[in-house]
PDB file of N, CA and C in Angstrom:
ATOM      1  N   UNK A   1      88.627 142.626  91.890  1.00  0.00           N
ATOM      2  CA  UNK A   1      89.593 141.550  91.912  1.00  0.00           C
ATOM      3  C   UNK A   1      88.851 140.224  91.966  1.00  0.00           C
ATOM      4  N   UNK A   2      89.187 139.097  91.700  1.00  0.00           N
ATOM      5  CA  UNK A   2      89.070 138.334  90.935  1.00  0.00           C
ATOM      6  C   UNK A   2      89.583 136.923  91.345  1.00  0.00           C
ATOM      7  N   UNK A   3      89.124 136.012  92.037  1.00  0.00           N
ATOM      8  CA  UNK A   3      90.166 134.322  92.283  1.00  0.00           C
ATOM      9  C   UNK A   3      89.560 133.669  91.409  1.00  0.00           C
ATOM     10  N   UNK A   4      90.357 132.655  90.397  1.00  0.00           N
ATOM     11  CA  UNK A   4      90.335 131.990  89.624  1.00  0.00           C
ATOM     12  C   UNK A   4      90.770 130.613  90.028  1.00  0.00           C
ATOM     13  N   UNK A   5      90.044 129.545  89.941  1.00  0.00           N
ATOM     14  CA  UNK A   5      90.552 128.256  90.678  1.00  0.00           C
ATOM     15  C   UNK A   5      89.855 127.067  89.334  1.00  0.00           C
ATOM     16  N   UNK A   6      90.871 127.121  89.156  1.00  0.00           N
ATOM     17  CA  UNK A   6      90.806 125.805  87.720  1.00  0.00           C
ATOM     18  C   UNK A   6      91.441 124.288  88.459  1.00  0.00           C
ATOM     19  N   UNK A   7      90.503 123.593  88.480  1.00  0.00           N
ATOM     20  CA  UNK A   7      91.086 121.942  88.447  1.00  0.00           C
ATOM     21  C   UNK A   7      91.300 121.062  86.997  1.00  0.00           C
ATOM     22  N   UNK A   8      92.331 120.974  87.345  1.00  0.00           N
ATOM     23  CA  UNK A   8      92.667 120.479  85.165  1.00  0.00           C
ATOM     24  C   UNK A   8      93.459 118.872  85.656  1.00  0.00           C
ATOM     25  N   UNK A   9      93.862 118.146  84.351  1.00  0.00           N
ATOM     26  CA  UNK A   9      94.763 116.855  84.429  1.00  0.00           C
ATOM     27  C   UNK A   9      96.082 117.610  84.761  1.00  0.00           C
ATOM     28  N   UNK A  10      96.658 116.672  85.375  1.00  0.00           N
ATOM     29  CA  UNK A  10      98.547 117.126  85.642  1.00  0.00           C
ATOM     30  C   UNK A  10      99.374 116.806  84.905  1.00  0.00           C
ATOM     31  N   UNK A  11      98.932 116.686  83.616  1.00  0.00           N
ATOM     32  CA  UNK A  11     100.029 117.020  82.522  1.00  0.00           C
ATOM     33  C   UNK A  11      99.316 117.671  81.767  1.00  0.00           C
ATOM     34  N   UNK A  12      99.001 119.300  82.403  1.00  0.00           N
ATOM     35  CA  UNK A  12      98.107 120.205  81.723  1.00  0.00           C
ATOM     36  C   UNK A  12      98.875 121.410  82.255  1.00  0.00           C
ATOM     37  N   UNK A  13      99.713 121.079  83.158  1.00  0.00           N
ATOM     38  CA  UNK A  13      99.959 122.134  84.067  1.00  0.00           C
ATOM     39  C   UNK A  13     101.024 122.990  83.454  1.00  0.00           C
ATOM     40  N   UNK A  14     102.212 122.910  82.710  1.00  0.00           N
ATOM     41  CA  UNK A  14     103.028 123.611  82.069  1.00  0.00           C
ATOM     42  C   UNK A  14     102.276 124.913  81.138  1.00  0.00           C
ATOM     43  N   UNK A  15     101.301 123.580  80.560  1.00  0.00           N
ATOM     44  CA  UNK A  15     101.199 124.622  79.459  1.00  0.00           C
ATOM     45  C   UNK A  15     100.015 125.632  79.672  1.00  0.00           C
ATOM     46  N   UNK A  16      99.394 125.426  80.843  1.00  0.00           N
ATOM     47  CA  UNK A  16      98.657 126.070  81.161  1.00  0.00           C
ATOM     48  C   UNK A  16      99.554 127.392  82.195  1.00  0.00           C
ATOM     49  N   UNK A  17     100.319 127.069  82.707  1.00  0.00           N
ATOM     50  CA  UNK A  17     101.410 127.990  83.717  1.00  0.00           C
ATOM     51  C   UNK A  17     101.903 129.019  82.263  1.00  0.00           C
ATOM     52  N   UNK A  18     102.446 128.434  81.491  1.00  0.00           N
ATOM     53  CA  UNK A  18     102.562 128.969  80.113  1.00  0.00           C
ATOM     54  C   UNK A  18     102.039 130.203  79.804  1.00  0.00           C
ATOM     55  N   UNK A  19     100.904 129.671  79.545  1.00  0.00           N
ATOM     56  CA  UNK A  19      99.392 131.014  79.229  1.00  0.00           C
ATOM     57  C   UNK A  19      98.873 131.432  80.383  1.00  0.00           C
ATOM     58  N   UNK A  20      99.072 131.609  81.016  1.00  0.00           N
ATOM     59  CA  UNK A  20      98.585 132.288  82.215  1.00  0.00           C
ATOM     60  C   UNK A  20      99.702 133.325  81.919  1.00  0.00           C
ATOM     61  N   UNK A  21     101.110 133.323  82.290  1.00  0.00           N
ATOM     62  CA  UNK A  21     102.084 134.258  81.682  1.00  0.00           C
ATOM     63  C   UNK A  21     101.925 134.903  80.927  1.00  0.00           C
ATOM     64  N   UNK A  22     101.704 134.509  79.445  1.00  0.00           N
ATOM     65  CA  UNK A  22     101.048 135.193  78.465  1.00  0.00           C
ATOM     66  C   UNK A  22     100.542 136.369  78.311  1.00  0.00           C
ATOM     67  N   UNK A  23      99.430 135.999  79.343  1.00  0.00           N
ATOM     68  CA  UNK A  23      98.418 137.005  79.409  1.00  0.00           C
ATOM     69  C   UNK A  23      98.498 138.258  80.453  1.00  0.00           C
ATOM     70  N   UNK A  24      99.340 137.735  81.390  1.00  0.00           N
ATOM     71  CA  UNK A  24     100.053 138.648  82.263  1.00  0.00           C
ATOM     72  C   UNK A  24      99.731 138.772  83.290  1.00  0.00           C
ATOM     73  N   UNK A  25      99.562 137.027  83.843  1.00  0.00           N
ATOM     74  CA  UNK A  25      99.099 136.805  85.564  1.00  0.00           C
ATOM     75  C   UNK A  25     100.488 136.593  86.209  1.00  0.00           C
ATOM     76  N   UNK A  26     100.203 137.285  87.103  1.00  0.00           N
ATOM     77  CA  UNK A  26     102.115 137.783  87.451  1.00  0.00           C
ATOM     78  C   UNK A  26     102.753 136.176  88.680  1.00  0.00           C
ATOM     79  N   UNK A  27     101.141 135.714  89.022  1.00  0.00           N
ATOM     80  CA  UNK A  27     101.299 134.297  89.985  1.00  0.00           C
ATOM     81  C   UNK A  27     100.691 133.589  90.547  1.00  0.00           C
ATOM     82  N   UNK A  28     101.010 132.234  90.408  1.00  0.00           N
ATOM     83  CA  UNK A  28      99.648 131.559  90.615  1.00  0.00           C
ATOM     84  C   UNK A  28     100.133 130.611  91.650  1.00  0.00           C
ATOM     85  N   UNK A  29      98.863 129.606  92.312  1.00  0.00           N
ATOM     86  CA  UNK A  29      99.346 128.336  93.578  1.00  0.00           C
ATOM     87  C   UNK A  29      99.028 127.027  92.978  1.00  0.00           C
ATOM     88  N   UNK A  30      99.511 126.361  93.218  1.00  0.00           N
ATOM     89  CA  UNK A  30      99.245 124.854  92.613  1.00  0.00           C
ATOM     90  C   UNK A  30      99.256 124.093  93.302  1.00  0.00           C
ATOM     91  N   UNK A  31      98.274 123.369  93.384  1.00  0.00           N
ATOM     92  CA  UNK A  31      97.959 122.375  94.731  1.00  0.00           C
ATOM     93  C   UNK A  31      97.720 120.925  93.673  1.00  0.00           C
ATOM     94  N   UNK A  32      98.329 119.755  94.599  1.00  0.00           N
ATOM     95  CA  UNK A  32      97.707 118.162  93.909  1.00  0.00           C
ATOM     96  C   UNK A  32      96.419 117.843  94.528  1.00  0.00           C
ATOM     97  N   UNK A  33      95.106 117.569  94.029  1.00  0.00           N
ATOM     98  CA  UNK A  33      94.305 117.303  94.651  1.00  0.00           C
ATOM     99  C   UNK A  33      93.277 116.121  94.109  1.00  0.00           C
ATOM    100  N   UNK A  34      92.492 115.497  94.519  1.00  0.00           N
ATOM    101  CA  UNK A  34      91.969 114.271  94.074  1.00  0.00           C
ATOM    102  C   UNK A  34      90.173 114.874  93.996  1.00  0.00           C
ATOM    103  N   UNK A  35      90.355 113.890  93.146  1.00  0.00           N
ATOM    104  CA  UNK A  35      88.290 114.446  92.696  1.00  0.00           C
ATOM    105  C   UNK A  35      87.884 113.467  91.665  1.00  0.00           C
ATOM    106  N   UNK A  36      86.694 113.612  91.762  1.00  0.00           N
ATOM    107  CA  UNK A  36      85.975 112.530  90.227  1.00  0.00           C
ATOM    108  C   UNK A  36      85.151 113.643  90.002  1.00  0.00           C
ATOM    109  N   UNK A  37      84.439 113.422  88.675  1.00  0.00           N
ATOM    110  CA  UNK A  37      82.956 114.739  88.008  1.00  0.00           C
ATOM    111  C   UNK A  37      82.394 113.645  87.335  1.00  0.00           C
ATOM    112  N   UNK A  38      81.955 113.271  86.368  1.00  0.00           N
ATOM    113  CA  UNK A  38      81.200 112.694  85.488  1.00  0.00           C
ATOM    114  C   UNK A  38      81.920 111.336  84.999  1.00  0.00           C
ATOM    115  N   UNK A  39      83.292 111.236  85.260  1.00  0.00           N
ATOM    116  CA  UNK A  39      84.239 110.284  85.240  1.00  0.00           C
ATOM    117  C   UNK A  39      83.832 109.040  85.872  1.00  0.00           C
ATOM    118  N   UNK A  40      83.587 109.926  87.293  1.00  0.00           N
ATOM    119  CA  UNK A  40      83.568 108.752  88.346  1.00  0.00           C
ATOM    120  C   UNK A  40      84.351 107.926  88.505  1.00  0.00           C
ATOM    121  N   UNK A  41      85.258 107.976  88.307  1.00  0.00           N
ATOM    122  CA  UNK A  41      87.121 106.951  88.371  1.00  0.00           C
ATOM    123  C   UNK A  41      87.148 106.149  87.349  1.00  0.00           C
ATOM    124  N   UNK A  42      87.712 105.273  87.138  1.00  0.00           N
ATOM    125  CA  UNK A  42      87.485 104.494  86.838  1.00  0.00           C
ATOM    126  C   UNK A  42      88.522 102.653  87.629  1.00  0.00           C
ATOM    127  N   UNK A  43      88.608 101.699  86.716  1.00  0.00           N
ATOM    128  CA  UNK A  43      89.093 100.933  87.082  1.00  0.00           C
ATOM    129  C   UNK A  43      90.232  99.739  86.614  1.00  0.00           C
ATOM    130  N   UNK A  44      91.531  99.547  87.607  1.00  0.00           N
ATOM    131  CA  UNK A  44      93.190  99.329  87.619  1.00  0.00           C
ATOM    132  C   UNK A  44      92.980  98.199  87.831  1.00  0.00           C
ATOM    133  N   UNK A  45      93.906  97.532  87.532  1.00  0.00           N
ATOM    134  CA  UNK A  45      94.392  96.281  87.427  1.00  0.00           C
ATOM    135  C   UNK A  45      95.731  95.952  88.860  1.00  0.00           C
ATOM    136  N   UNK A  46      96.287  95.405  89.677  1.00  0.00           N
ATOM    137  CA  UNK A  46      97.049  95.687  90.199  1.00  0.00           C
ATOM    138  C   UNK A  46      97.504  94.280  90.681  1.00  0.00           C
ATOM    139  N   UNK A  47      98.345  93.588  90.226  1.00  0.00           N
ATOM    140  CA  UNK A  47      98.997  92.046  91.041  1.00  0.00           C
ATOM    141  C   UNK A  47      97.957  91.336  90.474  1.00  0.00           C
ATOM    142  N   UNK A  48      96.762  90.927  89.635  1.00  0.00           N
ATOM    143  CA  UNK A  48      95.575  89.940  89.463  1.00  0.00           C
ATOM    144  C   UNK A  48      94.627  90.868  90.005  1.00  0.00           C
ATOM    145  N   UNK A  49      94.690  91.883  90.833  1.00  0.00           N
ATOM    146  CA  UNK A  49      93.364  92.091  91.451  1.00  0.00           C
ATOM    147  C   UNK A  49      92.705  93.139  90.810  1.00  0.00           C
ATOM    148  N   UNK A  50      91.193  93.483  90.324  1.00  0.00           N
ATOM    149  CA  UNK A  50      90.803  94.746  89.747  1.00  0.00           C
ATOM    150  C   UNK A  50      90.447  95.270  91.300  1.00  0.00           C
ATOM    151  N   UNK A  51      90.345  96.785  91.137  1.00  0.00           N
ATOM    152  CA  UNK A  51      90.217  97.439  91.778  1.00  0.00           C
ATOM    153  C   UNK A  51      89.778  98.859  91.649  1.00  0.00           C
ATOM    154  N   UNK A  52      88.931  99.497  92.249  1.00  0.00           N
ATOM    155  CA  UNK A  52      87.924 100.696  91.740  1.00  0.00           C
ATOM    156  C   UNK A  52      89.121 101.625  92.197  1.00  0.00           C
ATOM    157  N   UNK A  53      89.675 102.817  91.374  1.00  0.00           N
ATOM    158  CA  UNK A  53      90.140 103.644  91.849  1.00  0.00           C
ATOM    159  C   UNK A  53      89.374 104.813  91.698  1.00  0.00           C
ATOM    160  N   UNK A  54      88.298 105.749  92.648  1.00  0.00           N
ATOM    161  CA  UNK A  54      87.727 106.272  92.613  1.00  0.00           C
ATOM    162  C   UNK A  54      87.505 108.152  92.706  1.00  0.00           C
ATOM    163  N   UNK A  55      88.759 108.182  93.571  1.00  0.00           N
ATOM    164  CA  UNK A  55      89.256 109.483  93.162  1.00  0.00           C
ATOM    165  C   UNK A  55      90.574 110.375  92.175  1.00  0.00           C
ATOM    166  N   UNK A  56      90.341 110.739  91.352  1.00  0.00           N
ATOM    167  CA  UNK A  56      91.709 110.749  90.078  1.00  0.00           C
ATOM    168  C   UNK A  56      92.321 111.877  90.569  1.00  0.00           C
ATOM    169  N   UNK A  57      93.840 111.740  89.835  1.00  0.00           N
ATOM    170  CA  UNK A  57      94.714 112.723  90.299  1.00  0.00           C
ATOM    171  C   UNK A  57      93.994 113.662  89.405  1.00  0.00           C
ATOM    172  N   UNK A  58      94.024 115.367  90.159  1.00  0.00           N
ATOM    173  CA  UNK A  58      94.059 116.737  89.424  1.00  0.00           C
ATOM    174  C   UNK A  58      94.813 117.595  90.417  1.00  0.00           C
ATOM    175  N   UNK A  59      95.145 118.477  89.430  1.00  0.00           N
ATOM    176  CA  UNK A  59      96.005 119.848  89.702  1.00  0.00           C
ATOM    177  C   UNK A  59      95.013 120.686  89.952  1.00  0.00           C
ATOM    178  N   UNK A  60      95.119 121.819  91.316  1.00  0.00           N
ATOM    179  CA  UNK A  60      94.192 122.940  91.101  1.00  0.00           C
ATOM    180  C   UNK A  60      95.020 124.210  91.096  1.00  0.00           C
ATOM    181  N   UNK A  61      94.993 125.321  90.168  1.00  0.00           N
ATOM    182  CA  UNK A  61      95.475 126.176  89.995  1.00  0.00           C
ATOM    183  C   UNK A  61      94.847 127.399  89.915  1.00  0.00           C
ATOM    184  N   UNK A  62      95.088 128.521  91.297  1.00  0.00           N
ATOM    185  CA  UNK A  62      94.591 129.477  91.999  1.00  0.00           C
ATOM    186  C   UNK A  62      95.557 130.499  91.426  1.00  0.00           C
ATOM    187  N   UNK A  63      94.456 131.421  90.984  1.00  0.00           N
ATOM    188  CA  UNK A  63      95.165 132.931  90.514  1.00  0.00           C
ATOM    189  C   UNK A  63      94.226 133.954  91.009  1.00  0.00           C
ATOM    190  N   UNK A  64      95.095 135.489  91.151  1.00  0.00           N
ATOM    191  CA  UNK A  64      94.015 136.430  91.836  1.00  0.00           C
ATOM    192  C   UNK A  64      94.459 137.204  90.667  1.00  0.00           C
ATOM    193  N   UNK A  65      93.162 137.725  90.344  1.00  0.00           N
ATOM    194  CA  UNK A  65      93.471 138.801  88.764  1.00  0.00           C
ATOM    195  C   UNK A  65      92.690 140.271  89.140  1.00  0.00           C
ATOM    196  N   UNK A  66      93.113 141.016  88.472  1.00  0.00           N
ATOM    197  CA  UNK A  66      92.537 141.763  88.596  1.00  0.00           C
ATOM    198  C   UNK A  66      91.381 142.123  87.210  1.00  0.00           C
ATOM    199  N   UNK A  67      90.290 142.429  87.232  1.00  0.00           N
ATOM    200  CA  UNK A  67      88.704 142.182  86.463  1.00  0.00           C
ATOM    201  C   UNK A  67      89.740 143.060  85.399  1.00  0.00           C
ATOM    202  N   UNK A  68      90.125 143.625  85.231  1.00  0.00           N
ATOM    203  CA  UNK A  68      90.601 143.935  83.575  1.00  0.00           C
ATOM    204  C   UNK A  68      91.313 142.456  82.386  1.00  0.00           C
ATOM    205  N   UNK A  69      91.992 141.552  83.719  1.00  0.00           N
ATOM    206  CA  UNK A  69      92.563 140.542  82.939  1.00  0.00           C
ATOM    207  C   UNK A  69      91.911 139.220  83.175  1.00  0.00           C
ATOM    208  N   UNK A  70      90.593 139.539  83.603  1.00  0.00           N
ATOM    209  CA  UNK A  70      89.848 137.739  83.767  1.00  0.00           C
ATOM    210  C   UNK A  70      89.614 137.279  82.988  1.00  0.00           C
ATOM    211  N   UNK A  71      88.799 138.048  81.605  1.00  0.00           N
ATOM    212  CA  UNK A  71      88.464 136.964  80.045  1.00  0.00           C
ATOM    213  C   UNK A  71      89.958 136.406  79.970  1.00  0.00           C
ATOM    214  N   UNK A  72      90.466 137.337  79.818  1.00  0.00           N
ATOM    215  CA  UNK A  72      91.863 136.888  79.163  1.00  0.00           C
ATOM    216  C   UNK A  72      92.393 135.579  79.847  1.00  0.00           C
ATOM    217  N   UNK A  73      92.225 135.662  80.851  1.00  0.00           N
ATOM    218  CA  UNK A  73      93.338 134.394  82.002  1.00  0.00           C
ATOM    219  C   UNK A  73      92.230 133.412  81.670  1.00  0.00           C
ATOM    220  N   UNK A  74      90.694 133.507  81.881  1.00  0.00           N
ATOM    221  CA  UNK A  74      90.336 132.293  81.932  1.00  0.00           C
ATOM    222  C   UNK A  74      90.418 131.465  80.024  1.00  0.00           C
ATOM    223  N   UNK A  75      90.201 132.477  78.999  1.00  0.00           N
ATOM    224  CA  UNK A  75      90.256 131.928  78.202  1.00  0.00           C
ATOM    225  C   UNK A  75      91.747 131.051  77.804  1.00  0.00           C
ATOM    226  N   UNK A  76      92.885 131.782  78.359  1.00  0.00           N
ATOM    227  CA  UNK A  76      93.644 131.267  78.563  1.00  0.00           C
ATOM    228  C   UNK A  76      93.748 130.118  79.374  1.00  0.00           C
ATOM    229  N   UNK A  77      93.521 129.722  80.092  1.00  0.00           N
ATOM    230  CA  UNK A  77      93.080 128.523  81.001  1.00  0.00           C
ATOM    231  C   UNK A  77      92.631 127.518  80.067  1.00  0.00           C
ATOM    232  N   UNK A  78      91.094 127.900  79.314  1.00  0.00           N
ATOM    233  CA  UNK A  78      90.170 126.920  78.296  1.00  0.00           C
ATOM    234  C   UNK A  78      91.167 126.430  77.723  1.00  0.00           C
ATOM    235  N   UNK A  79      91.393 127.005  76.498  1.00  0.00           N
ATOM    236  CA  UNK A  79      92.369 126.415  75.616  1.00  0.00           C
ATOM    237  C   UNK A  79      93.945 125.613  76.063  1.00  0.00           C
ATOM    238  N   UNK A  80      94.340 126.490  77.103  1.00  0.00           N
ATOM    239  CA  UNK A  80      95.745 125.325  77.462  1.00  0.00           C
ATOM    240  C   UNK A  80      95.438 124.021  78.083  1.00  0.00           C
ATOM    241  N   UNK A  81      94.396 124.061  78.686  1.00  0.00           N
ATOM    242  CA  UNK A  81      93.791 122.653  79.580  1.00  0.00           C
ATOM    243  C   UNK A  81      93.027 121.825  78.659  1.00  0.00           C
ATOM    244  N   UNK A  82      92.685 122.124  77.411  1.00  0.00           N
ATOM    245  CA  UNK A  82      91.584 121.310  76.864  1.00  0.00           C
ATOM    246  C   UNK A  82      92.114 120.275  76.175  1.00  0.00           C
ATOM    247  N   UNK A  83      91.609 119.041  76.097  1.00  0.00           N
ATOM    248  CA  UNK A  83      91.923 117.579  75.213  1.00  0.00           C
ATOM    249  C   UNK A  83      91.197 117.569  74.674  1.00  0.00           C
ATOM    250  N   UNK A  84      89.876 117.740  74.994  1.00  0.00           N
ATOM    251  CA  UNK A  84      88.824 117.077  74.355  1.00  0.00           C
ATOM    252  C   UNK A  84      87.987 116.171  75.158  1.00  0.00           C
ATOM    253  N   UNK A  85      88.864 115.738  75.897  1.00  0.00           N
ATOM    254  CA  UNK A  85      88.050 114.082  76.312  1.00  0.00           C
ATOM    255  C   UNK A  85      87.242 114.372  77.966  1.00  0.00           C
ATOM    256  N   UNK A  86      86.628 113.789  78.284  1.00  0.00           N
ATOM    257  CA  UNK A  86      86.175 113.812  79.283  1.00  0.00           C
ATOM    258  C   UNK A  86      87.424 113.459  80.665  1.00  0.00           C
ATOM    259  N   UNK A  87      87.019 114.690  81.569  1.00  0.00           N
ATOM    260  CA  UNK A  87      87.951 115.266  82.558  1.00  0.00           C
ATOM    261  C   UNK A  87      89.002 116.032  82.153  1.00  0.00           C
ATOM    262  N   UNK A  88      88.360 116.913  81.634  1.00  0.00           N
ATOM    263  CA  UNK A  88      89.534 118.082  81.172  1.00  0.00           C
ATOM    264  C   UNK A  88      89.663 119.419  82.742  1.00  0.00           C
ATOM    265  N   UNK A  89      88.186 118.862  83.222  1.00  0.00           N
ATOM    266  CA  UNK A  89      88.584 119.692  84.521  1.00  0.00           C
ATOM    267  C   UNK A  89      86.908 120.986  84.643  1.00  0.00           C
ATOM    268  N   UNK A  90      87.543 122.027  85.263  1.00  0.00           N
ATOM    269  CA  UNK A  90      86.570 123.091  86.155  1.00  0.00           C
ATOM    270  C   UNK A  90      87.364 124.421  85.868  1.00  0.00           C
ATOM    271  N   UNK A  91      86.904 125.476  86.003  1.00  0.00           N
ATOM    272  CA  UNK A  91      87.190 126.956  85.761  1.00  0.00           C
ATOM    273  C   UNK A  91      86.075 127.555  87.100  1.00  0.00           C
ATOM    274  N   UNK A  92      86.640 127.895  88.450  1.00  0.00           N
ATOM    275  CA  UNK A  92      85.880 128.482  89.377  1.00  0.00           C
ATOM    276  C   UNK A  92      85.979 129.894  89.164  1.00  0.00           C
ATOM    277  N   UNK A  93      85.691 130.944  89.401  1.00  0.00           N
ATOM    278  CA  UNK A  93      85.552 132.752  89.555  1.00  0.00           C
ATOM    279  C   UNK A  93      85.073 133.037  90.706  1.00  0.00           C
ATOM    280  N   UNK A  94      85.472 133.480  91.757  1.00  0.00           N
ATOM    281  CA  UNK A  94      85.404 134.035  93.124  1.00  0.00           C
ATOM    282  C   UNK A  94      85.624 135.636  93.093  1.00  0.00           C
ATOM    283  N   UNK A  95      84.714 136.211  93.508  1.00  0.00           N
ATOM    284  CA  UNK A  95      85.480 137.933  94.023  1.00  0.00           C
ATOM    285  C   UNK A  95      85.831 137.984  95.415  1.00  0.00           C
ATOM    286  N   UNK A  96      87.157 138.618  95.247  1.00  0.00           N
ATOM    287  CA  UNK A  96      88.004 139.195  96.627  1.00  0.00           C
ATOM    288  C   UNK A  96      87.596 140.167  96.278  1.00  0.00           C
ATOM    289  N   UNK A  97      87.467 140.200  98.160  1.00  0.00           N
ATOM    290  CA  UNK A  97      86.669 141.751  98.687  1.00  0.00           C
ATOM    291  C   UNK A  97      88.282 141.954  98.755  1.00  0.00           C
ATOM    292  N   UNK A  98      89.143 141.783  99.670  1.00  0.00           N
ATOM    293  CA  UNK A  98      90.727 142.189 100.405  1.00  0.00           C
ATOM    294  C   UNK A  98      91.900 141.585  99.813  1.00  0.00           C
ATOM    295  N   UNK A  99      92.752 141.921  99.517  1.00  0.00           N
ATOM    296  CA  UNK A  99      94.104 141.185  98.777  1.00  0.00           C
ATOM    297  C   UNK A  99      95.085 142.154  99.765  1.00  0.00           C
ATOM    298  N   UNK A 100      95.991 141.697 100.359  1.00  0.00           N
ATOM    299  CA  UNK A 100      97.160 142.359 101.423  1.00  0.00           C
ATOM    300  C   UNK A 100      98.162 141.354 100.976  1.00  0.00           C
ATOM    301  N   UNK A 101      99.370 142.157 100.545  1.00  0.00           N
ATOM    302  CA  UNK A 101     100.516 141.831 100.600  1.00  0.00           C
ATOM    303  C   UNK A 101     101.453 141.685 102.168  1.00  0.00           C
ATOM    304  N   UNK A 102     101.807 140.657 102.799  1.00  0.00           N
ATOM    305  CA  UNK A 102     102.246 140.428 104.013  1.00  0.00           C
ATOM    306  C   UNK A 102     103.375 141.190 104.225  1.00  0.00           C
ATOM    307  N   UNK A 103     104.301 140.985 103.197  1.00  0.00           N
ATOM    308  CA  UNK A 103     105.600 141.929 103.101  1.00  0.00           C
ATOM    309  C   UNK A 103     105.695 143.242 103.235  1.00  0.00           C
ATOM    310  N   UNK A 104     104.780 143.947 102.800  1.00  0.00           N
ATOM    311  CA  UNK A 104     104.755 145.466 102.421  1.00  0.00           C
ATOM    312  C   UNK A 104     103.986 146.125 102.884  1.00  0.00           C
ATOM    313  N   UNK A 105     102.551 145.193 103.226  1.00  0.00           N
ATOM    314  CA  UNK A 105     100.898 145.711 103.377  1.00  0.00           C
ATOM    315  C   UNK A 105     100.420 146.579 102.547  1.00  0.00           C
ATOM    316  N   UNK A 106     100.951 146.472 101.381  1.00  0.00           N
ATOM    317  CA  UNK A 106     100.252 146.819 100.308  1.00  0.00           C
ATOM    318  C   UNK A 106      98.553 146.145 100.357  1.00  0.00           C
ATOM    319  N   UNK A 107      97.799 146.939  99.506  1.00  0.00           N
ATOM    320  CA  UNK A 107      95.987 146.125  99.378  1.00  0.00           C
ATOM    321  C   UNK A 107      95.380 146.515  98.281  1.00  0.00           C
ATOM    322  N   UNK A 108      94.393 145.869  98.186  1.00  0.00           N
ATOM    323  CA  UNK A 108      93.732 145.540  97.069  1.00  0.00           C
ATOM    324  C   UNK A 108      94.620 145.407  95.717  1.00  0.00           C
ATOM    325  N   UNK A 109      94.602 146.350  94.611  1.00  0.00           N
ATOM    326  CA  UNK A 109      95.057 145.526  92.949  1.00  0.00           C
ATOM    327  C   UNK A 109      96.721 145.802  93.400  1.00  0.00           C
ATOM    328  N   UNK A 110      97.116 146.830  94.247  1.00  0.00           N
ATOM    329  CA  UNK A 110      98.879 147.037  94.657  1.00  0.00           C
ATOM    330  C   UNK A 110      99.847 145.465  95.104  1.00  0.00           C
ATOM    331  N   UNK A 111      98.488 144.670  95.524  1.00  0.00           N
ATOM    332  CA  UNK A 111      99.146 144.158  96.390  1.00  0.00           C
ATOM    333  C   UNK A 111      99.261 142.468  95.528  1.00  0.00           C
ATOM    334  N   UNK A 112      98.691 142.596  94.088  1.00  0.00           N
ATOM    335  CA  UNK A 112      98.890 141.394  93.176  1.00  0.00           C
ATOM    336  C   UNK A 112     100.019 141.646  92.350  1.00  0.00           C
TER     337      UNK A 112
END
């Protein structure tokens, strides 16, 4: 098993929720979170005043897969998140040792 943690732009997020479906990730978490990479912010205008805005909005979107469907989800990921342009985002891969369903106590791949 498998955590997948992609930080993408937030108007990436549909169509990336989209293809993740697709491919047959049954559910994912979506968190708003702030970050710079190679960007490094940039800089707003606001009333006359410039001003460095240094951390940009991103979406991070956490899925637990099981290793039969990871090419699939992450390539799915690549392509729905991509522009082109610089800050299209991150693709993380983590292995879970334990996955427990709270409801049922189902574990490991039963319990995704």
């Amino acid at each position: 098993m498998k955590l997948i943690s992609a930080v993408i732009k937030p108007f990436k997020l549909d169509e990336v929720r989209e293809a993740l479906s697709g491919v047959g990730v049954q559910g994912i978490t979506v968190t708003e979170v702030k970050g710079f990479g190679r960007q490094r912010g940039h800089t707003e205008l606001y009333r006359g005043a410039e001003y460095v805005v240094d951390f940009l909005p991103k979406v991070k979107v956490e899925a637990a897969v099981d290793e039969v469907l990871l090419d699939r989800a992450i390539e799915a990921i690549e392509k729905s998140a991509r522009t082109g342009k610089i800050g299209d985002g991150k693709i993380f891969v983590f292995d879970l040792s334990q996955v427990i369903r709270i409801r049922t106590g189902e574990t490991g791949k039963d319990a995704l």
